[in-house]
Protein backbone atom coordinates (compact mmCIF):
# COMPACT_ATOMS: atom_id res chain seq x y z
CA UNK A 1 -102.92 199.75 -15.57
CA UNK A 2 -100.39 201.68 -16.77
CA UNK A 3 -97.70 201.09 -13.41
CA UNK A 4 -98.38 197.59 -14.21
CA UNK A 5 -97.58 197.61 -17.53
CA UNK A 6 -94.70 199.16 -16.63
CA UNK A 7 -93.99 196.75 -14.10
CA UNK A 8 -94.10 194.08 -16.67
CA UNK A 9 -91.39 195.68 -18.80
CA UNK A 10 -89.38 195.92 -15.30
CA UNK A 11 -89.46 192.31 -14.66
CA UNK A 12 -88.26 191.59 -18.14
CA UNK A 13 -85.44 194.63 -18.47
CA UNK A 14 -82.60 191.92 -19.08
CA UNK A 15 -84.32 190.32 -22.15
CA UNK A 16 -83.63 194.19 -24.19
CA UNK A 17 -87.05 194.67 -25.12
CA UNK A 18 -88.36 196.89 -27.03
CA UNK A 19 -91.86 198.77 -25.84
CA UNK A 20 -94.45 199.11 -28.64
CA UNK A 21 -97.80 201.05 -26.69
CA UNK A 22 -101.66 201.36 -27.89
CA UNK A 23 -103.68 204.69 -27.42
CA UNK A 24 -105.03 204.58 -23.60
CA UNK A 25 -108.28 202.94 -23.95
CA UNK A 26 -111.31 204.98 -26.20
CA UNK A 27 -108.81 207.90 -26.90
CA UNK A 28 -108.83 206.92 -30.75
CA UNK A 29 -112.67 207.52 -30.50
CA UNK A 30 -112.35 210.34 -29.14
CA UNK A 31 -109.97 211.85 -31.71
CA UNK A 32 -112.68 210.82 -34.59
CA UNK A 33 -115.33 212.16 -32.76
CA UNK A 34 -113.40 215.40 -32.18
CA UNK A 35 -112.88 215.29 -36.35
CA UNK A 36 -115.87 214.75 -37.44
CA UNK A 37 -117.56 218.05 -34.83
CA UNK A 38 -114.56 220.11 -36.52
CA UNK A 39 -115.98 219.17 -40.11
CA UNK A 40 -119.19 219.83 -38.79
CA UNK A 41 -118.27 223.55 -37.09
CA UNK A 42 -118.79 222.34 -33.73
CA UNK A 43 -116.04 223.91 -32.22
CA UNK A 44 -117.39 223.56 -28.92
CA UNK A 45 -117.71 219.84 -29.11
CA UNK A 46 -113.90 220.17 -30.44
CA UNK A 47 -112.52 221.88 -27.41
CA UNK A 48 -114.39 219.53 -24.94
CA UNK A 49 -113.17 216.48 -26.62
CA UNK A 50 -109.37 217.70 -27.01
CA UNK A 51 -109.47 219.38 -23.41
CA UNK A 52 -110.65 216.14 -21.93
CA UNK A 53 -108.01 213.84 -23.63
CA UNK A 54 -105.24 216.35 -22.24
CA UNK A 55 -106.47 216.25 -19.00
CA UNK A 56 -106.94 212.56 -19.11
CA UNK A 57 -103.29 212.31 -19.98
CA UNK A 58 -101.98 214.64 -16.91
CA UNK A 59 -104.32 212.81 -14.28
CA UNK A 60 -102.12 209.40 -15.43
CA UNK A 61 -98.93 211.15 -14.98
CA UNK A 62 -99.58 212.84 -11.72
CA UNK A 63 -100.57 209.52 -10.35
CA UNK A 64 -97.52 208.47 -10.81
CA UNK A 65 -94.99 210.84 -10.25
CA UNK A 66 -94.03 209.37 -6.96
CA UNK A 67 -92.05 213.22 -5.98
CA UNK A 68 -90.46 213.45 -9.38
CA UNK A 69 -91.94 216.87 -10.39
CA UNK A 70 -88.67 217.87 -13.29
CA UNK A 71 -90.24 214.80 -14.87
CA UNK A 72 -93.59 215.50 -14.41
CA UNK A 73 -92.97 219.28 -15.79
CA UNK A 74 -91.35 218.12 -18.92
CA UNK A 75 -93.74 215.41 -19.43
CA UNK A 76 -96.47 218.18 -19.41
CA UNK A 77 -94.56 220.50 -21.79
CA UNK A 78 -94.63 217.58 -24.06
CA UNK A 79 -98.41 216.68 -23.60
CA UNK A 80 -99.22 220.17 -24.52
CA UNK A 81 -97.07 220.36 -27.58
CA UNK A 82 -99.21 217.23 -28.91
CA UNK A 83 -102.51 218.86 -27.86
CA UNK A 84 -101.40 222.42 -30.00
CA UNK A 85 -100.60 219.91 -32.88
CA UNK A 86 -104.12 218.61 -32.60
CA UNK A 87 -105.67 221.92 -32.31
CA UNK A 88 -103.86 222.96 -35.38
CA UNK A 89 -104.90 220.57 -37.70
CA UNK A 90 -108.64 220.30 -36.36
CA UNK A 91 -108.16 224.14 -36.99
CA UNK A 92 -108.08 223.22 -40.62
CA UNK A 93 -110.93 220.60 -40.93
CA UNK A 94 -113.21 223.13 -39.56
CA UNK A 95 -112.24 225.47 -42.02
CA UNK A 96 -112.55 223.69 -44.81
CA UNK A 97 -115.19 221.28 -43.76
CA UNK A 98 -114.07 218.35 -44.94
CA UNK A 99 -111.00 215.54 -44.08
CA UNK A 100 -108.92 213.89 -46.19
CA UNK A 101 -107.56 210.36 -45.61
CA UNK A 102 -104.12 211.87 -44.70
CA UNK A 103 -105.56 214.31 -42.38
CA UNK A 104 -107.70 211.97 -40.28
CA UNK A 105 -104.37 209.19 -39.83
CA UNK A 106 -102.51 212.36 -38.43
CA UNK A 107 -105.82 213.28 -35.86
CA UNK A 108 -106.08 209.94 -34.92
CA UNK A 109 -102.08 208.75 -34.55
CA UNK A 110 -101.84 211.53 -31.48
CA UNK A 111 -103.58 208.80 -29.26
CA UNK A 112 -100.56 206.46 -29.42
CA UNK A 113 -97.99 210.14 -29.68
CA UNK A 114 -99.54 210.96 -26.05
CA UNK A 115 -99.28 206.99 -24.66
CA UNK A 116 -96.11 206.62 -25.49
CA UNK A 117 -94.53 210.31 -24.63
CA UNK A 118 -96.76 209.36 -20.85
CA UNK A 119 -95.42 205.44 -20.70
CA UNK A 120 -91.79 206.76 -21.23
CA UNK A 121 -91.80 209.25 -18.92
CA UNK A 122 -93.87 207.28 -16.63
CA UNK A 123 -90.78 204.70 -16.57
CA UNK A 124 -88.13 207.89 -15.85
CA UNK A 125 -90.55 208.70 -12.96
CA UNK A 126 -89.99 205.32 -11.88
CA UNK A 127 -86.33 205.29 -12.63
CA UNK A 128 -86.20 203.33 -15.48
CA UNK A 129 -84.28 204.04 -18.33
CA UNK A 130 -87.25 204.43 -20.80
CA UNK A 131 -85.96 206.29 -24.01
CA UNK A 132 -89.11 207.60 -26.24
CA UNK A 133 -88.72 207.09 -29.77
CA UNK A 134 -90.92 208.68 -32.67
CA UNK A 135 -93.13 205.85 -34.70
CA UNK A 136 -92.36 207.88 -37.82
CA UNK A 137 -88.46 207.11 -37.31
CA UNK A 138 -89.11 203.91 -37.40
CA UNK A 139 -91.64 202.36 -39.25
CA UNK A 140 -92.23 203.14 -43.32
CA UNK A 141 -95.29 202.36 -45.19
CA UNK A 142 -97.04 202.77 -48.51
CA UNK A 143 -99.64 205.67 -49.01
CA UNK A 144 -102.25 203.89 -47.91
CA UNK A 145 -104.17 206.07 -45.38
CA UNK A 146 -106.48 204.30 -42.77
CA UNK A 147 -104.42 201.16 -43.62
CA UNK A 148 -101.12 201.41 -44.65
CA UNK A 149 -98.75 198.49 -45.55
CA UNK A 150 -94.70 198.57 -44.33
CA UNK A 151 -91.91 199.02 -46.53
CA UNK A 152 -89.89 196.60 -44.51
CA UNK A 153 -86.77 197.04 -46.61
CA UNK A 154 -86.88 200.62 -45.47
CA UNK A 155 -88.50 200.13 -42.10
CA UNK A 156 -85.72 197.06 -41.36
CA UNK A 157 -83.07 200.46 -42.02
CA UNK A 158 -84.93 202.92 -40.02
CA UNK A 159 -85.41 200.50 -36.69
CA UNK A 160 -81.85 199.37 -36.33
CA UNK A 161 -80.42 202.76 -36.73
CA UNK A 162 -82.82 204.31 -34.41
CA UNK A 163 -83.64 201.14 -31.79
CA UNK A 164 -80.38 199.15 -31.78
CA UNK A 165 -77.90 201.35 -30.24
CA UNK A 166 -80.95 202.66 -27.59
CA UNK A 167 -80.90 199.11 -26.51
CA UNK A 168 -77.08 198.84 -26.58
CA UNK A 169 -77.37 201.61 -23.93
CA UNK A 170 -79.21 199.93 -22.16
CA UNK A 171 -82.41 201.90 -22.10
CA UNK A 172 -85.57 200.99 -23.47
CA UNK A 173 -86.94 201.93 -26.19
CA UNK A 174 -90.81 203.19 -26.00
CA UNK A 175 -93.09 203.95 -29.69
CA UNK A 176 -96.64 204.22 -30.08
CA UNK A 177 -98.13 201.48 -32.03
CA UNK A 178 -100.41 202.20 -35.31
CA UNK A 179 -97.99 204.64 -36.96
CA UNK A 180 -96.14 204.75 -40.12
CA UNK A 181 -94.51 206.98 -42.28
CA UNK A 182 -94.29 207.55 -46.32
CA UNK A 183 -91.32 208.35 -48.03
CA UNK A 184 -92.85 211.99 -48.29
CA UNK A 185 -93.38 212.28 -44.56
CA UNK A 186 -97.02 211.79 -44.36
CA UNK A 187 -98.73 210.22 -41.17
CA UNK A 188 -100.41 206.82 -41.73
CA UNK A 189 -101.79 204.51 -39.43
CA UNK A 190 -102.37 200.96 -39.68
CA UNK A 191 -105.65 200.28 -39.43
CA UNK A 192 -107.73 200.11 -35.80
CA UNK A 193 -106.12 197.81 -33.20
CA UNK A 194 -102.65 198.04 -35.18
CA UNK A 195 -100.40 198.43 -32.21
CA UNK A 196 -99.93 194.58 -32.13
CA UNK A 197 -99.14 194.98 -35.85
CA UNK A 198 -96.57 197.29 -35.42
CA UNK A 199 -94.68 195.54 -32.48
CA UNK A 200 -94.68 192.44 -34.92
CA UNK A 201 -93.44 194.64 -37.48
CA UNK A 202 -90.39 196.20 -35.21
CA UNK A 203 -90.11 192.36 -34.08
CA UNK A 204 -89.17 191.44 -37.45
CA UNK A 205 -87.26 194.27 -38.88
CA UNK A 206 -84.62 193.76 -35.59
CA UNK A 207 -84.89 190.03 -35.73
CA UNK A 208 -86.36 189.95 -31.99
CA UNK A 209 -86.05 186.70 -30.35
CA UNK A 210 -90.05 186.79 -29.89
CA UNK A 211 -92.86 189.19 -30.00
CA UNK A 212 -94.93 189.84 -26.82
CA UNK A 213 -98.95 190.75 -27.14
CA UNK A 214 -100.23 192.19 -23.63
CA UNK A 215 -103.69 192.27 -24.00
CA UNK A 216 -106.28 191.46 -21.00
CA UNK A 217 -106.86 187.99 -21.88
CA UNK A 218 -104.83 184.78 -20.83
CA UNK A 219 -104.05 184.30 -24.62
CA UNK A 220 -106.27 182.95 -27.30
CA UNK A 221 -109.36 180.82 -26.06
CA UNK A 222 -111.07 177.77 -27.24
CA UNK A 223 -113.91 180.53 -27.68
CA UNK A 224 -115.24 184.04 -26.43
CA UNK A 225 -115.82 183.53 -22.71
CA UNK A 226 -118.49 186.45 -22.79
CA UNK A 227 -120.38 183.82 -24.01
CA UNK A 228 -118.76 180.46 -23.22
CA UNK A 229 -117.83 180.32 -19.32
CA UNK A 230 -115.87 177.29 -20.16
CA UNK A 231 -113.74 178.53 -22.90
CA UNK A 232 -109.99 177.83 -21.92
CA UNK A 233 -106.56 178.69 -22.70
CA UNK A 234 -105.31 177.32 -25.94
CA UNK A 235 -101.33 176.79 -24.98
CA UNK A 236 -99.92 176.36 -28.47
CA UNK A 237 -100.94 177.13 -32.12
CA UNK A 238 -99.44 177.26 -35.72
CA UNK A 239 -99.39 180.99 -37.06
CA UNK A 240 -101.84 179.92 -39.45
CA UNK A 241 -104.97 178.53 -36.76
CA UNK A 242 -104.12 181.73 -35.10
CA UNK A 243 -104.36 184.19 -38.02
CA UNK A 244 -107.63 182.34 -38.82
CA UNK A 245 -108.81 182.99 -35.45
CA UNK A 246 -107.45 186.94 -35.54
CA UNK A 247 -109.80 186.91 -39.13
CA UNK A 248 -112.89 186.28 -36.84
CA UNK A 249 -112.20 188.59 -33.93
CA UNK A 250 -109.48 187.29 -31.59
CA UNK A 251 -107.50 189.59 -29.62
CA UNK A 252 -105.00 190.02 -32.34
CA UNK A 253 -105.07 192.28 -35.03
CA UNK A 254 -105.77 190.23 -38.31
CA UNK A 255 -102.14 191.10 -39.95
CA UNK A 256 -100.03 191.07 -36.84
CA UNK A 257 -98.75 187.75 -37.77
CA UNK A 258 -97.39 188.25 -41.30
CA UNK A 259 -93.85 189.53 -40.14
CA UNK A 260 -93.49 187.07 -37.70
CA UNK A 261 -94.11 184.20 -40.43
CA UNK A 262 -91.90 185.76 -43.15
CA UNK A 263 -88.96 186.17 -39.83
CA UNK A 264 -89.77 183.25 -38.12
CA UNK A 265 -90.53 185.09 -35.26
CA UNK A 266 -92.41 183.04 -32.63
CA UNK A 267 -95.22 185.59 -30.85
CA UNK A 268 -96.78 185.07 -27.52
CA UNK A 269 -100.43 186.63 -26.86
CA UNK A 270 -100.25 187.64 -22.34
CA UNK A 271 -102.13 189.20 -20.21
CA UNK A 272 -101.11 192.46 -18.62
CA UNK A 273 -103.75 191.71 -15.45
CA UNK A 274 -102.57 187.76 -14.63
CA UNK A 275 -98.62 187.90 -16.00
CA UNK A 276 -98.13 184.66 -14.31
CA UNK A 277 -100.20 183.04 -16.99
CA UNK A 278 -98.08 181.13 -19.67
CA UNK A 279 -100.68 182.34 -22.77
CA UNK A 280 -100.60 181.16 -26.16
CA UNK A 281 -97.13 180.41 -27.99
CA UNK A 282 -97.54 180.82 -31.56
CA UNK A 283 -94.71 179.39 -33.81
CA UNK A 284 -95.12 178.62 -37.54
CA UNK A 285 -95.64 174.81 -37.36
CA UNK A 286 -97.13 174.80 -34.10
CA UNK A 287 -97.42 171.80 -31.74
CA UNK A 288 -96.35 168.56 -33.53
CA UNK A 289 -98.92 165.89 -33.73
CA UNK A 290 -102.27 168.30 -33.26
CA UNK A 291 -105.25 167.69 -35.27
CA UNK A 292 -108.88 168.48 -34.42
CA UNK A 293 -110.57 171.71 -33.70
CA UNK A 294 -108.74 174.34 -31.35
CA UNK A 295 -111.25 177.15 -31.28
CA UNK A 296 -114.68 178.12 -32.21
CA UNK A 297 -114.99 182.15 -33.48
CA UNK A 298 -117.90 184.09 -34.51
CA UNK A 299 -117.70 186.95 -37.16
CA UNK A 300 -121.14 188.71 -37.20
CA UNK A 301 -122.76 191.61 -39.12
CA UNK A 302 -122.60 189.66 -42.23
CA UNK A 303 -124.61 190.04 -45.16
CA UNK A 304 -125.55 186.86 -47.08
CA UNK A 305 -125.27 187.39 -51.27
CA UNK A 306 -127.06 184.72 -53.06
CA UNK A 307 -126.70 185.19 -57.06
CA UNK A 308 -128.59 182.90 -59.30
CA UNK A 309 -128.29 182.27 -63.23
CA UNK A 310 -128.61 180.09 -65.90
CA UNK A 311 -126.12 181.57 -67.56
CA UNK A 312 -123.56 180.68 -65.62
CA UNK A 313 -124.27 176.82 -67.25
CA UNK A 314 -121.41 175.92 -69.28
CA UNK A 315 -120.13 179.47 -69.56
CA UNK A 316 -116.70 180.39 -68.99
CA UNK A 317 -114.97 183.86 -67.73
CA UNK A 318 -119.04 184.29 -65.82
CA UNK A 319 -117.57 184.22 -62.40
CA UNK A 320 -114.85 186.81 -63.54
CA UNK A 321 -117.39 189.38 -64.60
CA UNK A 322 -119.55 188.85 -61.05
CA UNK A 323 -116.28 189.47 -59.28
CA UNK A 324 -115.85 192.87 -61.78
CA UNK A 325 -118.45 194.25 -59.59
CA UNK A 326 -116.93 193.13 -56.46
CA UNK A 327 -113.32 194.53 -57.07
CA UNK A 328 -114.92 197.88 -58.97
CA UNK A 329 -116.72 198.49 -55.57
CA UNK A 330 -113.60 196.90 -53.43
CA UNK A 331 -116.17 194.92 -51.58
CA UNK A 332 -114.02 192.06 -50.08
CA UNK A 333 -115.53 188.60 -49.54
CA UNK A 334 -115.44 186.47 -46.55
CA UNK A 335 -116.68 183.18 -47.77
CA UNK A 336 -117.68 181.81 -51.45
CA UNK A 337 -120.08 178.33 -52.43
CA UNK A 338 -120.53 177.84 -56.10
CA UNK A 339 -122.76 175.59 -58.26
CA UNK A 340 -123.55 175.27 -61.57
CA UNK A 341 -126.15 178.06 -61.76
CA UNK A 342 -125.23 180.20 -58.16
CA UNK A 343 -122.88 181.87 -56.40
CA UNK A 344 -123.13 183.12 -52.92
CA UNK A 345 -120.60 184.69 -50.86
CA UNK A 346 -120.70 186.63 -47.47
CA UNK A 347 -119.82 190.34 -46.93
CA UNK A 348 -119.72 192.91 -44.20
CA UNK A 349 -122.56 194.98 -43.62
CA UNK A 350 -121.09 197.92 -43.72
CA UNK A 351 -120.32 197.68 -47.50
CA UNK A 352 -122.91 199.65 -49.77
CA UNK A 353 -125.23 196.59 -50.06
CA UNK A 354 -127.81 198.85 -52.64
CA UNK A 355 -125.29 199.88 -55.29
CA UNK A 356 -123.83 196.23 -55.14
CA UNK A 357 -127.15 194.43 -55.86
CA UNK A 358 -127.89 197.20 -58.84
CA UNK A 359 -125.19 196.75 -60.41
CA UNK A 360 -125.30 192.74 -60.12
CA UNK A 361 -128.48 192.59 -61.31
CA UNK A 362 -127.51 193.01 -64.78
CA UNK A 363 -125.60 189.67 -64.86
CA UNK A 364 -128.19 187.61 -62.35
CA UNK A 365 -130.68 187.51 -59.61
CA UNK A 366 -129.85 188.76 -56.78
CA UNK A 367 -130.98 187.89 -53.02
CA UNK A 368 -129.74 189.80 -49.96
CA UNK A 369 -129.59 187.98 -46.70
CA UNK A 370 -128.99 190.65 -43.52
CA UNK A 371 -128.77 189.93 -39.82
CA UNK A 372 -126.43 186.61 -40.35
CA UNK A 373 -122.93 185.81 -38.71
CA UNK A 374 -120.53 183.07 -39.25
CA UNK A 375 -119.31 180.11 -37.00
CA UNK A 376 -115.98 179.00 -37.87
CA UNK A 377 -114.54 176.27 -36.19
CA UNK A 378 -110.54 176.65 -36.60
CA UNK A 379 -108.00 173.50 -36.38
CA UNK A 380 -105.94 171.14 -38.68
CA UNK A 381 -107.01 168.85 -40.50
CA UNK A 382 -110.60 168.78 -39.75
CA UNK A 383 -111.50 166.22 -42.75
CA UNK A 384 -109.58 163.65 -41.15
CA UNK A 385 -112.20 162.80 -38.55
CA UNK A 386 -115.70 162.51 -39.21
CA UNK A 387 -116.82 162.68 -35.69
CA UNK A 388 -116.04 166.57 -35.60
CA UNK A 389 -118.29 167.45 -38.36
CA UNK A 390 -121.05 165.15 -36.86
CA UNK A 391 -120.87 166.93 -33.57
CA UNK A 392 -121.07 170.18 -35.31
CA UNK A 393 -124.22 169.44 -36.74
CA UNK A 394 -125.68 167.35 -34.06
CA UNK A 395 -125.32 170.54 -32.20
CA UNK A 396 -126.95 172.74 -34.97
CA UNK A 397 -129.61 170.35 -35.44
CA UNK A 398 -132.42 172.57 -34.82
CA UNK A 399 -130.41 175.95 -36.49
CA UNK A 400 -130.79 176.86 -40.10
CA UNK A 401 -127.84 176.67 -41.94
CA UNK A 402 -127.09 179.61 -44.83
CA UNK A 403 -124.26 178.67 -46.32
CA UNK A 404 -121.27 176.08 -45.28
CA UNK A 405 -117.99 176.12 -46.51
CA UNK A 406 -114.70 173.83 -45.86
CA UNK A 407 -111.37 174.08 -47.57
CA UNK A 408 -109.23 171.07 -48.06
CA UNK A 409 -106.92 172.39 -46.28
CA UNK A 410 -109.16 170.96 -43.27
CA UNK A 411 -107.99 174.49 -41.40
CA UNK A 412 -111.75 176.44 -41.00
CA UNK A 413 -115.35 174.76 -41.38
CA UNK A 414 -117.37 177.95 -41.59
CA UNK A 415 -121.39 177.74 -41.10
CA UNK A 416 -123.29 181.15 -41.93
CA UNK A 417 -126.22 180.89 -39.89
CA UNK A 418 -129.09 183.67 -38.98
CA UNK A 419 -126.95 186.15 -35.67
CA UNK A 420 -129.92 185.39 -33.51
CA UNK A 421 -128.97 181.93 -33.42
CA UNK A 422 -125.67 182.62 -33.16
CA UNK A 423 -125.05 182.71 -29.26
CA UNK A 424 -126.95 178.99 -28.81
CA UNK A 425 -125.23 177.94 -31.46
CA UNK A 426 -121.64 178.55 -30.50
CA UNK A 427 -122.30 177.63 -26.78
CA UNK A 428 -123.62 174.17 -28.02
CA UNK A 429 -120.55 173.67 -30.71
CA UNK A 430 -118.25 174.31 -28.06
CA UNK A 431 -119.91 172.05 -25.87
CA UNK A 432 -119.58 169.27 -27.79
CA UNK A 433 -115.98 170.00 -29.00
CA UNK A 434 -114.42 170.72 -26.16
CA UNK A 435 -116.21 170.58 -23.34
CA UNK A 436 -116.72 166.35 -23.91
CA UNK A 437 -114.26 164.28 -24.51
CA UNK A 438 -113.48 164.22 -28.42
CA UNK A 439 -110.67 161.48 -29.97
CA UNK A 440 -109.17 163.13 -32.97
């Protein structure tokens, strides 16, 4: 996978790109596992995990040293500075027990360190002029650990003094995605999956002609085909169907496109196993003339929360002080339906559910719904034909329905329905949107 990566970036040497690389797949698990058995004293479970990811690392390189041992040598000299780094600061958690949000982003960050120290050296190895560059050079965030948000003014600085005149050379330039930097030097990552993030990032702070997403699908799909054979290739959205579509699980990460709308940066989602395939072009209008649906999506470990009041009747500022409780918590919501004496919104599961309905039981009665997911069907201007919402529940006609909610914006009809439903449910929606012929 990774000589045909590098391939890729071969083929497309005279565009100047710039190479933005993940962790090699499940390393970043491996690096929280290893954190959490240091907390723990497990020291044994430590060593396993760290000597495996090393020799992990090595096995990549030596398959592809083609006879360039000097390069192979230094590569390994730079692997094993990374692993001591590791080592040191797992040192530390096992000492004290405990790790701090700044500790775990600088565990977890070595994944993309080691990818991108073995992609650029791969590349010398295979006599191209890869040039690795440190994420923390380049990219400056807020102190946001687990999540951190760029300081583009800064970050816009940083990547033209450090990526421009690598590129005027010639060479290419090769970072690790899902790294930042504070203005104190402290480590932060993005959040998981925030490699794509960061190349949109770079994108935009050099004012790249477009932003390339090598994943291993053909782009984004009409709908999972896990779980929908027929799902196809959507050629062309606007950068708001697809960061709809990245909210519910598509192979982007859910922020990627926010410097590419505020640059006008078009970004197109490939796939490193079929490069021939066109993918999905994703430009801030989009194609001219589309309405309809373009892809069903399916969010799941969602918890239903249905509050009920007679307060609420007349009252104003109500909705404020249910929302309190949200914020004081920092619960986000997904989706929200309101009447005159309920609210009921959708969270993620993983959100402490008990202390939420404790505390909003002092303003209302409370119901918890578990086990549901939501169906979103994404497009433009889905109020304009009626047909599309009749199909949708023609197709659900035997389902129970939780919760429904459509913005006038005619971008996302979301159902919440109960998960076990869910993969019947999707496969007969996009049946009947997309697999028979629809007029919109």
């Amino acid at each position: 996978r990774v000589a045909n990566a590098i391939d890729i970036v071969a083929e497309r040497r005279h565009l100047q790109p710039i190479v933005v690389v993940s962790a090699l797949s499940g390393v970043t698990d491996d690096l929280v596992a290893a954190t959490n058995a240091a907390r723990d004293g497990d020291g044994e479970r430590v060593n396993e995990i760290i000597d495996r990811i090393r020799q992990r690392h090595e096995d990549v390189a030596m398959r592809l040293v083609q006879q360039k041992f000097d390069f192979f040598d230094t590569f390994v000299k730079r692997l094993d500075k990374q692993v001591e780094e590791i080592r040191t600061i797992l040192s530390g958690v096992a000492l004290l027990h405990e790790v701090t949000a700044r500790a775990r982003d600088k565990i977890v960050s070595i994944g993309e360190k080691l990818s991108s120290v073995l992609f650029a050296y791969s590349m010398m190895m295979r006599s191209l002029p890869g040039e690795h560059v440190e994420s923390e050079d380049v990219i400056w965030t807020n102190d946001k650990f687990g999540g951190a948000t760029p300081r583009m003014d800064l970050t816009a600085d940083a990547a033209r003094k450090t990526l421009l005149p690598i590129v005027e050379r010639n060479h290419i330039p090769v970072m690790g995605g899902f790294i930042g930097r504070t203005v104190d030097g402290a480590t932060t990552t993005l959040g998981r999956n925030g490699s794509d993030y960061s190349a949109a990032i770079v994108g935009a702070a050099v004012g790249a002609e477009e932003v390339q997403i090598w994943t291993d699908v053909d782009g984004l799909l009409t709908c999972d085909p896990r779980f929908v054979p027929a799902a196809r290739v959507i050629d062309h959205l606007s950068h708001e169907e697809a960061a709809e579509l990245a909210s519910f699980g598509a192979k982007l990460h859910p922020r990627t496109l926010e410097p590419a709308i505020e640059a006008g940066i078009p970004v197109r989602v490939l796939n490193t196993q079929n490069p021939a395939s066109p993918g999905t072009l994703i430009t801030r209008e989009g194609p001219s003339q589309t309405s309809g649906p373009r892809s069903v999506a399916r969010k799941r470990n969602v918890t239903l929360v249905h509050m009920t009041t007679n307060k609420m009747l007349g009252a104003h500022g109500f909705l404020a002080r249910l929302f309190h409780v949200f914020e004081e918590l920092k619960i986000s919501v997904d989706l929200i339906a309101t009447s005159e004496v309920s609210v009921t919104v959708t969270v993620d599961e993983q959100h402490d559910i008990d202390e939420l309905q404790r505390r909003l039981r002092d303003l209302a009665s409370v119901e918890i719904i578990d086990g549901q997911c939501i169906i979103a069907i994404v497009g433009r201007n889905l109020l304009r034909d009626a047909r599309v919402g009749a199909r949708v529940f023609e197709a659900l006609r035997d389902v129970p329905i939780q919760m429904l909610s459509l913005g006038r914006s005619g971008l996302n009809l979301s159902i919440v329905i109960d998960d076990a439903a869910s993969d019947r449910a999707i496969q007969r929606i996009h049946h009947a949107l997309f697999e028979q012929a629809v007029a919109v």
